[in-house]
N, C-alpha and C. Protein backbone atom coordinates (compact mmCIF):
# COMPACT_ATOMS: atom_id res chain seq x y z
N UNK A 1 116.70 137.52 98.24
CA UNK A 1 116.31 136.56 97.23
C UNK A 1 115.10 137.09 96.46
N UNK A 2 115.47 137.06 95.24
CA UNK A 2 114.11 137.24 94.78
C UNK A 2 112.85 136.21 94.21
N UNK A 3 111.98 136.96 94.14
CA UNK A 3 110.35 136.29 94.43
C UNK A 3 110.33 135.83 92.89
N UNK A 4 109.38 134.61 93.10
CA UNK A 4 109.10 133.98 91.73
C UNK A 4 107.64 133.28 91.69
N UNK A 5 107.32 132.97 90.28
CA UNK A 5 106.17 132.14 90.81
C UNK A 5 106.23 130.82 89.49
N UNK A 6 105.04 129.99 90.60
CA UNK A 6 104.93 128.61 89.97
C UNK A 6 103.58 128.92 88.94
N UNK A 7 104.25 128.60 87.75
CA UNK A 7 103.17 128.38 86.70
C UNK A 7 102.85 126.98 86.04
N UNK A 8 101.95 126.58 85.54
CA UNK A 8 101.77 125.32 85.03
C UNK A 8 100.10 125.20 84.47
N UNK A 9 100.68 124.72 82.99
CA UNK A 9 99.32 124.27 81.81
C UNK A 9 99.51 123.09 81.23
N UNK A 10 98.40 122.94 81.67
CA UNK A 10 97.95 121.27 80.91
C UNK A 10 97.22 120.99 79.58
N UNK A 11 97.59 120.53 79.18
CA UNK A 11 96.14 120.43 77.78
C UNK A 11 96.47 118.90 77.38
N UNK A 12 95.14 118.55 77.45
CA UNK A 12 95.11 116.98 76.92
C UNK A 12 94.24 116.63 75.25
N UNK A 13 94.16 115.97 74.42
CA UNK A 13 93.16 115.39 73.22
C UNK A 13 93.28 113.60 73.19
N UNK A 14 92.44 113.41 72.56
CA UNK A 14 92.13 112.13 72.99
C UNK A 14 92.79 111.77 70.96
N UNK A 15 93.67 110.22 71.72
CA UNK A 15 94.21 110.24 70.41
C UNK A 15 93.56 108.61 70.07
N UNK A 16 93.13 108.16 69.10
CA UNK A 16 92.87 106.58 68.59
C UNK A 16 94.01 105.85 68.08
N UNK A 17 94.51 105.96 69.13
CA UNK A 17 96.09 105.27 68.36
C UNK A 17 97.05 104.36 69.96
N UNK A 18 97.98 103.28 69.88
CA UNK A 18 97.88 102.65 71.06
C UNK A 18 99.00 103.39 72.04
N UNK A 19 98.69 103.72 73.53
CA UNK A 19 100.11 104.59 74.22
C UNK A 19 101.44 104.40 73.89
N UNK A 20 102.05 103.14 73.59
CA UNK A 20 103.11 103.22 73.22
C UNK A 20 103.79 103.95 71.70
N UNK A 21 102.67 103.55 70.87
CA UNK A 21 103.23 104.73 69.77
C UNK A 21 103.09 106.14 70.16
N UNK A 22 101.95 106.38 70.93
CA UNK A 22 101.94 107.70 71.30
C UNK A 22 103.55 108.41 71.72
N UNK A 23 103.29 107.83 73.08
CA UNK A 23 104.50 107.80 74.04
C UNK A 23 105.88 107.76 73.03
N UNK A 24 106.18 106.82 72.30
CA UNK A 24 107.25 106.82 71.62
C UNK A 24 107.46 108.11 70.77
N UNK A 25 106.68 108.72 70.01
CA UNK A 25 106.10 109.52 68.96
C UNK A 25 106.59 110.67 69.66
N UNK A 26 106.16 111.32 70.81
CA UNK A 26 106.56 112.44 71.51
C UNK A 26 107.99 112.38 72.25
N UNK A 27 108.12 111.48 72.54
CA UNK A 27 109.56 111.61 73.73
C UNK A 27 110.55 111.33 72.32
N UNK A 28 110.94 111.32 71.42
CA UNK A 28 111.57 111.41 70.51
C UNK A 28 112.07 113.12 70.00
N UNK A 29 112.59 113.65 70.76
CA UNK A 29 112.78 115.08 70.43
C UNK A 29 112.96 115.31 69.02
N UNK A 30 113.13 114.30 68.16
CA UNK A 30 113.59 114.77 66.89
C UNK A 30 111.86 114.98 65.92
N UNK A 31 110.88 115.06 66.92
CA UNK A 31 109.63 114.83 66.19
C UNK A 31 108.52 116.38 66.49
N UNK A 32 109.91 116.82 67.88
CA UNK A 32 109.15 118.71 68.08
C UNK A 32 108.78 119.18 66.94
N UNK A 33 110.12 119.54 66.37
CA UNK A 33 109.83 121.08 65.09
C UNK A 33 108.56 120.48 64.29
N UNK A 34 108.16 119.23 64.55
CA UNK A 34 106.84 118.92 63.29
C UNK A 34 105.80 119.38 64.14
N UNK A 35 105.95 119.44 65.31
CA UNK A 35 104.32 119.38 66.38
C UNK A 35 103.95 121.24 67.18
N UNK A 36 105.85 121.26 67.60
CA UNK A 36 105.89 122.30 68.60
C UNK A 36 106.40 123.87 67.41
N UNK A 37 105.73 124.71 67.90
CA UNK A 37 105.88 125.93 66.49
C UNK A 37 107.40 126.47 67.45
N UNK A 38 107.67 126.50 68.17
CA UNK A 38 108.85 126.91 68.64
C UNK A 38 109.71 126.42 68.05
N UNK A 39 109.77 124.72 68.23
CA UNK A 39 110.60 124.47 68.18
C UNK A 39 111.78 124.15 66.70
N UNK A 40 112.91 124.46 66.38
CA UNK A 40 113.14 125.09 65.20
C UNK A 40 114.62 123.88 64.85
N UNK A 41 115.17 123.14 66.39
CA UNK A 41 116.09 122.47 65.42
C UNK A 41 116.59 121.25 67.08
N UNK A 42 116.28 120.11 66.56
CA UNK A 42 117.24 119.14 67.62
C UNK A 42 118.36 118.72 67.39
N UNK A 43 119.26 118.61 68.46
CA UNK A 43 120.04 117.65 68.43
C UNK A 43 120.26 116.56 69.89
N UNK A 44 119.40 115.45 68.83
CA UNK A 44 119.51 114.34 69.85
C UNK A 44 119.65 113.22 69.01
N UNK A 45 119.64 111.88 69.69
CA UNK A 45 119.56 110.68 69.05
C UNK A 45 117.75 110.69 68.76
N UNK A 46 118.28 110.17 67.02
CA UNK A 46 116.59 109.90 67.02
C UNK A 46 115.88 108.72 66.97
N UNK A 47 115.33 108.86 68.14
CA UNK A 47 115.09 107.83 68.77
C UNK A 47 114.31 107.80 69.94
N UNK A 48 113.05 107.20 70.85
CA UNK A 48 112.36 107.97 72.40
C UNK A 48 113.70 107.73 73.49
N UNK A 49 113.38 108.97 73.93
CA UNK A 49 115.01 109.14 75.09
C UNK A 49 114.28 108.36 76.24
N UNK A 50 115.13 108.04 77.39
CA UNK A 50 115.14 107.36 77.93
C UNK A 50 115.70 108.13 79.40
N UNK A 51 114.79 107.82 80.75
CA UNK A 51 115.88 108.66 81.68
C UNK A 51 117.34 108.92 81.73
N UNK A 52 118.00 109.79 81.76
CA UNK A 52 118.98 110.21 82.01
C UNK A 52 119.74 110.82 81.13
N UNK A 53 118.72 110.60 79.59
CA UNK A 53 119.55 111.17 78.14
C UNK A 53 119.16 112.60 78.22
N UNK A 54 120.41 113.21 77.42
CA UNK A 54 120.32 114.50 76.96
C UNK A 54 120.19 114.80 75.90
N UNK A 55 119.83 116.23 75.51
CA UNK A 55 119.49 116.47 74.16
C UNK A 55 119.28 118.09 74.81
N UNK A 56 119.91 119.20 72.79
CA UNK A 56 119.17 120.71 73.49
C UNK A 56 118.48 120.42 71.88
N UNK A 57 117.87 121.96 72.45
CA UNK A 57 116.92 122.08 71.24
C UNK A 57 117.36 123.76 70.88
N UNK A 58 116.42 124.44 69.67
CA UNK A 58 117.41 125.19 69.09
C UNK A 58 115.87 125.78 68.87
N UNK A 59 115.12 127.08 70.21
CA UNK A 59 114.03 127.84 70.16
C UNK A 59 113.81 128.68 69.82
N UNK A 60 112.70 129.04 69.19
CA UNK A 60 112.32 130.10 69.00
C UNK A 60 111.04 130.66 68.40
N UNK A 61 111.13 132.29 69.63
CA UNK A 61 109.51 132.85 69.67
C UNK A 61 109.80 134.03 68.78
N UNK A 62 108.79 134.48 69.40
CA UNK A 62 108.41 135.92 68.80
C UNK A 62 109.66 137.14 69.27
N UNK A 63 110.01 136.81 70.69
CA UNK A 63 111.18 137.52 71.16
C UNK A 63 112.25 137.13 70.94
N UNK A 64 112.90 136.24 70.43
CA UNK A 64 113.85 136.27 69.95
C UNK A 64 114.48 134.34 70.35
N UNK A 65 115.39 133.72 70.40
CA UNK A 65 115.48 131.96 70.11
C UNK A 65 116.60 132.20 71.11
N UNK A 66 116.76 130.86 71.85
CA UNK A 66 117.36 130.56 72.62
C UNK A 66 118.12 128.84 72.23
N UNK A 67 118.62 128.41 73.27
CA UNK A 67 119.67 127.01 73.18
C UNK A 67 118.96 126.38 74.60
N UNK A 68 118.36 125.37 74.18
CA UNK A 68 117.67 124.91 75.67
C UNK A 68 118.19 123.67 75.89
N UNK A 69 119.15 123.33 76.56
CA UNK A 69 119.79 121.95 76.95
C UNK A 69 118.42 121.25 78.31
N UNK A 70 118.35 119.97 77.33
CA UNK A 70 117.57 118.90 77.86
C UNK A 70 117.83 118.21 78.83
N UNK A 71 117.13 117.42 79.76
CA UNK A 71 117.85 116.24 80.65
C UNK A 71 116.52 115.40 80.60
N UNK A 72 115.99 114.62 80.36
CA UNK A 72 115.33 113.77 80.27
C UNK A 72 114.94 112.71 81.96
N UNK A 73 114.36 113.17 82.62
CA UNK A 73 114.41 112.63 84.30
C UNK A 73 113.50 111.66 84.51
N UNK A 74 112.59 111.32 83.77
CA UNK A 74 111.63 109.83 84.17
C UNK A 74 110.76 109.61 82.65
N UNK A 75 111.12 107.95 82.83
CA UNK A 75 110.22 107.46 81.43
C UNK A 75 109.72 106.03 82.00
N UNK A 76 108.54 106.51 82.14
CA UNK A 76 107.47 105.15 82.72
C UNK A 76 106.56 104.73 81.01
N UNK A 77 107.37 104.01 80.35
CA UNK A 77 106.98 103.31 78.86
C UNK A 77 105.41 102.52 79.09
N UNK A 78 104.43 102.29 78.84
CA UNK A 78 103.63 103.60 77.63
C UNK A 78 102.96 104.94 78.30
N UNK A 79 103.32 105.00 79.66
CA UNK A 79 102.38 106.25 80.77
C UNK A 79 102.70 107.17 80.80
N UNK A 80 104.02 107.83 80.86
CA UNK A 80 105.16 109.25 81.11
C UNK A 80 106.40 109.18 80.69
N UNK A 81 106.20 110.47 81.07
CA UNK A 81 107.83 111.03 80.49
C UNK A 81 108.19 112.51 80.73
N UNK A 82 109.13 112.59 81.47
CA UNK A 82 109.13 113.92 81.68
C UNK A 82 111.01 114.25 81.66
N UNK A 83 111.24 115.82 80.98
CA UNK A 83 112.09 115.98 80.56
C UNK A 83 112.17 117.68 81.36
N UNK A 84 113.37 118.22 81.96
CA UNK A 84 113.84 119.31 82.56
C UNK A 84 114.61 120.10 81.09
N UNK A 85 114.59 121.24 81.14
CA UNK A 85 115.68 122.63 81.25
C UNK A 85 115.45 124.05 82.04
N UNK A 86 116.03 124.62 81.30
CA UNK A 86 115.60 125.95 82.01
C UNK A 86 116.31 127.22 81.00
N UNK A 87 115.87 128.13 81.19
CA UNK A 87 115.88 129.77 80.61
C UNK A 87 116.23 130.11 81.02
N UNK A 88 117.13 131.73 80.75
CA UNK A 88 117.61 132.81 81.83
C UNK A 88 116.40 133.59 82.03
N UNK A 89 115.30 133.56 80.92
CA UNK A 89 114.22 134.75 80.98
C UNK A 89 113.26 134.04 81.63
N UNK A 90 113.10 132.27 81.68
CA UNK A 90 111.61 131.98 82.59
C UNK A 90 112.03 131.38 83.28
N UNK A 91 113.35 130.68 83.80
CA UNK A 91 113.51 129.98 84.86
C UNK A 91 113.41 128.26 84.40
N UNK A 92 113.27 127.62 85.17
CA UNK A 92 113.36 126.07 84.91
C UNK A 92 112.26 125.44 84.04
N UNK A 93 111.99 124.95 83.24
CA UNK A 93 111.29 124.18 82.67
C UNK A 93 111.00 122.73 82.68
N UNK A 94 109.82 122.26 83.07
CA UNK A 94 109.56 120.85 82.96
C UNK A 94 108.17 120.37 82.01
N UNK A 95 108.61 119.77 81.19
CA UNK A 95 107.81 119.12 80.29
C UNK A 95 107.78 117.67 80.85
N UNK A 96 106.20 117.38 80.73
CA UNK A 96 105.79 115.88 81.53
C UNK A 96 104.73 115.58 80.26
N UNK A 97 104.66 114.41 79.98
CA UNK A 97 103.80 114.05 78.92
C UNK A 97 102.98 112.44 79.83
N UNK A 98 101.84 112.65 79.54
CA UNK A 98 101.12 111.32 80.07
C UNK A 98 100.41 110.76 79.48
N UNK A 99 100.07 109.40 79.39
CA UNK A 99 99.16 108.68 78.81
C UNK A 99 97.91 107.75 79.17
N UNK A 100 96.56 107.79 78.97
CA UNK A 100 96.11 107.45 80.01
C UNK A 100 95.00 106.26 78.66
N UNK A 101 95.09 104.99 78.48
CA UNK A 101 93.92 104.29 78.04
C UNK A 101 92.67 104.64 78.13
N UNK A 102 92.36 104.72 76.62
CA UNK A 102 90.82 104.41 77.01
C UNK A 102 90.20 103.81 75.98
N UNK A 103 88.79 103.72 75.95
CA UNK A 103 88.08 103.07 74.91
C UNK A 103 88.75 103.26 74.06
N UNK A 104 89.19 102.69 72.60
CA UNK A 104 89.18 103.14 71.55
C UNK A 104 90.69 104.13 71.12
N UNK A 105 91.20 103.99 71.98
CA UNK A 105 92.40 105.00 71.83
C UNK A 105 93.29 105.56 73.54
N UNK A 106 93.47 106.73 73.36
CA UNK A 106 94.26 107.03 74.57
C UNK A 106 94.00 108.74 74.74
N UNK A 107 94.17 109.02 76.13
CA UNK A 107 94.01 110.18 76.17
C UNK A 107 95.64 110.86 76.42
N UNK A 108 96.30 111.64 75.49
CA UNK A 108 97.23 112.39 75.82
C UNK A 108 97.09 113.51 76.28
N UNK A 109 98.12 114.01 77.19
CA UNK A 109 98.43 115.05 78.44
C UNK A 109 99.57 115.41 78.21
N UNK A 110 99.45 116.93 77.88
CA UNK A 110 101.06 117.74 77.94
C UNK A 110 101.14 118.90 78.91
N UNK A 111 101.92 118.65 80.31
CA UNK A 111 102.09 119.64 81.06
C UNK A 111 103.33 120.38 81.44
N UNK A 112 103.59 121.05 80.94
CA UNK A 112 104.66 122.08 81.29
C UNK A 112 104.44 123.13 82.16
N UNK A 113 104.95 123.09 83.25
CA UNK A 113 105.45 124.04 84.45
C UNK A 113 106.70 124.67 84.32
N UNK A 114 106.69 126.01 84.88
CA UNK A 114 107.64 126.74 85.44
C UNK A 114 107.52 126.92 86.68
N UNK A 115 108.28 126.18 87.67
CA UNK A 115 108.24 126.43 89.04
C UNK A 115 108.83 127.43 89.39
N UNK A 116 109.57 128.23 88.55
CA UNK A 116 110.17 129.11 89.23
C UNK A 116 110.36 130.37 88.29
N UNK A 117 109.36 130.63 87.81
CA UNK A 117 109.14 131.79 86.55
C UNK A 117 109.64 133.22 87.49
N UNK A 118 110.40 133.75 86.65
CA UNK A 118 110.73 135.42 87.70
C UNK A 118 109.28 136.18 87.70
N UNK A 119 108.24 136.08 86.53
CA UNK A 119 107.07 137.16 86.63
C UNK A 119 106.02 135.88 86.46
N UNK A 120 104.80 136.37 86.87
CA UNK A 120 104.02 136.02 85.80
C UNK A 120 103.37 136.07 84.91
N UNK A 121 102.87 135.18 83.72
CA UNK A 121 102.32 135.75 82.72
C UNK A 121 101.68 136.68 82.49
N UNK A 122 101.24 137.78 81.59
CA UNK A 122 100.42 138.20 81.26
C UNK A 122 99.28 137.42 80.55
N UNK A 123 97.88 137.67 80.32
CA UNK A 123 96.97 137.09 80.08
C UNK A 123 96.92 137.00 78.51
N UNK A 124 97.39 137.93 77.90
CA UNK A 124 97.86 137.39 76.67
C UNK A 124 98.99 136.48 76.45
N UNK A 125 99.62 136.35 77.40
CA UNK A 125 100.65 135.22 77.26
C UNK A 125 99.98 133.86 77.31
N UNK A 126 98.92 133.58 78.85
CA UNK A 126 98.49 132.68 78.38
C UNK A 126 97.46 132.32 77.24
N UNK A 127 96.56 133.34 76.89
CA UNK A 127 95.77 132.86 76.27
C UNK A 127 96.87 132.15 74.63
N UNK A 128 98.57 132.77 75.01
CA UNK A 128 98.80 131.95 73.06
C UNK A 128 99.30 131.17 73.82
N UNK A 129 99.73 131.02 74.58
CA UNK A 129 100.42 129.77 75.16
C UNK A 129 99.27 128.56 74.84
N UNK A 130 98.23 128.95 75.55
CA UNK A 130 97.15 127.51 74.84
C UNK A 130 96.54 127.52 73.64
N UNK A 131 96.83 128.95 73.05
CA UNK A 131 96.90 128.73 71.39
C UNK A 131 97.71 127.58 70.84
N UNK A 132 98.82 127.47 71.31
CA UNK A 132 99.65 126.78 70.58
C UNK A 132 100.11 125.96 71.22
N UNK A 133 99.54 125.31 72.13
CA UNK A 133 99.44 123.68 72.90
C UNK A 133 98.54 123.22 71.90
N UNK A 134 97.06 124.01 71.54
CA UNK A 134 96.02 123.29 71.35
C UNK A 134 96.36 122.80 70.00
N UNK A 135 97.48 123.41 69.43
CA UNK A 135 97.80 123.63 68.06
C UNK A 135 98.78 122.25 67.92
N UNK A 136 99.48 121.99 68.43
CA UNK A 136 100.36 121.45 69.10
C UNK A 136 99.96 120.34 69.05
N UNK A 137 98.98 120.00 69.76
CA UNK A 137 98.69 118.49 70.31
C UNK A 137 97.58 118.43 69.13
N UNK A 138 97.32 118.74 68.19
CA UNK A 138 96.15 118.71 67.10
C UNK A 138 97.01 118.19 66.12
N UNK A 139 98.53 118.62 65.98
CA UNK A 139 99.15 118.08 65.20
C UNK A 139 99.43 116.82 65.70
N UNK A 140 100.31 116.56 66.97
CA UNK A 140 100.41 115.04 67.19
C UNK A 140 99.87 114.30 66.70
N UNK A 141 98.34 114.54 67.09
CA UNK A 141 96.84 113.17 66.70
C UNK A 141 97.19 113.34 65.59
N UNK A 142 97.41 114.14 64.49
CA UNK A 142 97.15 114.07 63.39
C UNK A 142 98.61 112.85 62.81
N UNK A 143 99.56 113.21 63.69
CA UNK A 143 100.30 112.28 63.23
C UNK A 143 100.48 111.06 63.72
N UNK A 144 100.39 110.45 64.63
CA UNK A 144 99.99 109.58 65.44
C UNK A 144 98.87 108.74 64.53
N UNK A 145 97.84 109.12 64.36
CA UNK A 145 97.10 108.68 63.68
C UNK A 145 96.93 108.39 62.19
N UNK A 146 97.82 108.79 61.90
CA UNK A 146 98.88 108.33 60.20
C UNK A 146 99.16 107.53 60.05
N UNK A 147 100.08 107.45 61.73
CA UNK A 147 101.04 106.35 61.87
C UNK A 147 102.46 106.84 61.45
N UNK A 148 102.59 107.72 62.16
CA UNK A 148 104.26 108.21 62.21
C UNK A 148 105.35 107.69 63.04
């Protein structure tokens, strides 16, 4: 069998806007390609998915785009949400999104793990990887806070 490892990054920003739009705003796959630079094309209902819905998405990096079929596995409405796939090149993917009240707004949380990555990163991998979370979740607030 071969050896793998567990990776996982978090990045949170604090948004002034109430969890449920948040929450709704993100678990809506049809709202990636505006937030996530990967991401390049959905097909889902548009609409926030709900456990057990599917949806793929249509990726792509610097190495080249892939077909990432979704499964959508827990939606605790306005707190979480977390959605599975997986890669042939990184292994399984889980995206978990959380929401946490606070004064004045809410703090959002985006964590994606690979529990079962074949390598691990290089350090330039992570350092763009949180390039473009931070990038990422800068856009959300920005839309969120529009009122999208």
């Amino acid at each position: 069998m071969t050896e793998t490892v567990h990776f996982e990054r978090s990045h949170s920003i604090e948004i002034a806007a109430q969890a449920a739009a948040i929450l709704d705003y993100v678990s809506n796959p049809n709202s990636w390609p505006e937030w996530i630079a990967a991401s390049h094309a959905i097909h889902s209902p548009d609409r926030p998915l709900q456990a057990g819905d599917t949806f793929w998405e249509e990726w792509r990096t610097r190495k080249g785009g892939a077909r990432l079929d979704w499964r959508v596995t827990e939606r605790d409405h306005p707190h979480h949400w977390t959605a599975e796939t997986g890669a042939d090149f990184i292994g399984p993917i889980i995206v978990r999104y959380d929401i946490a009240e606070l004064a004045g707004g809410c703090r959002f949380t985006r964590t994606v793990t690979n529990p079962a990555r074949p390598k691990p990163p290089t350090a330039e991998m992570v350092e763009r990887i949180d390039a473009e979370a931070e990038a990422a979740l800068a856009n959300i607030k920005r839309a969120v806070e529009a009122g999208a």
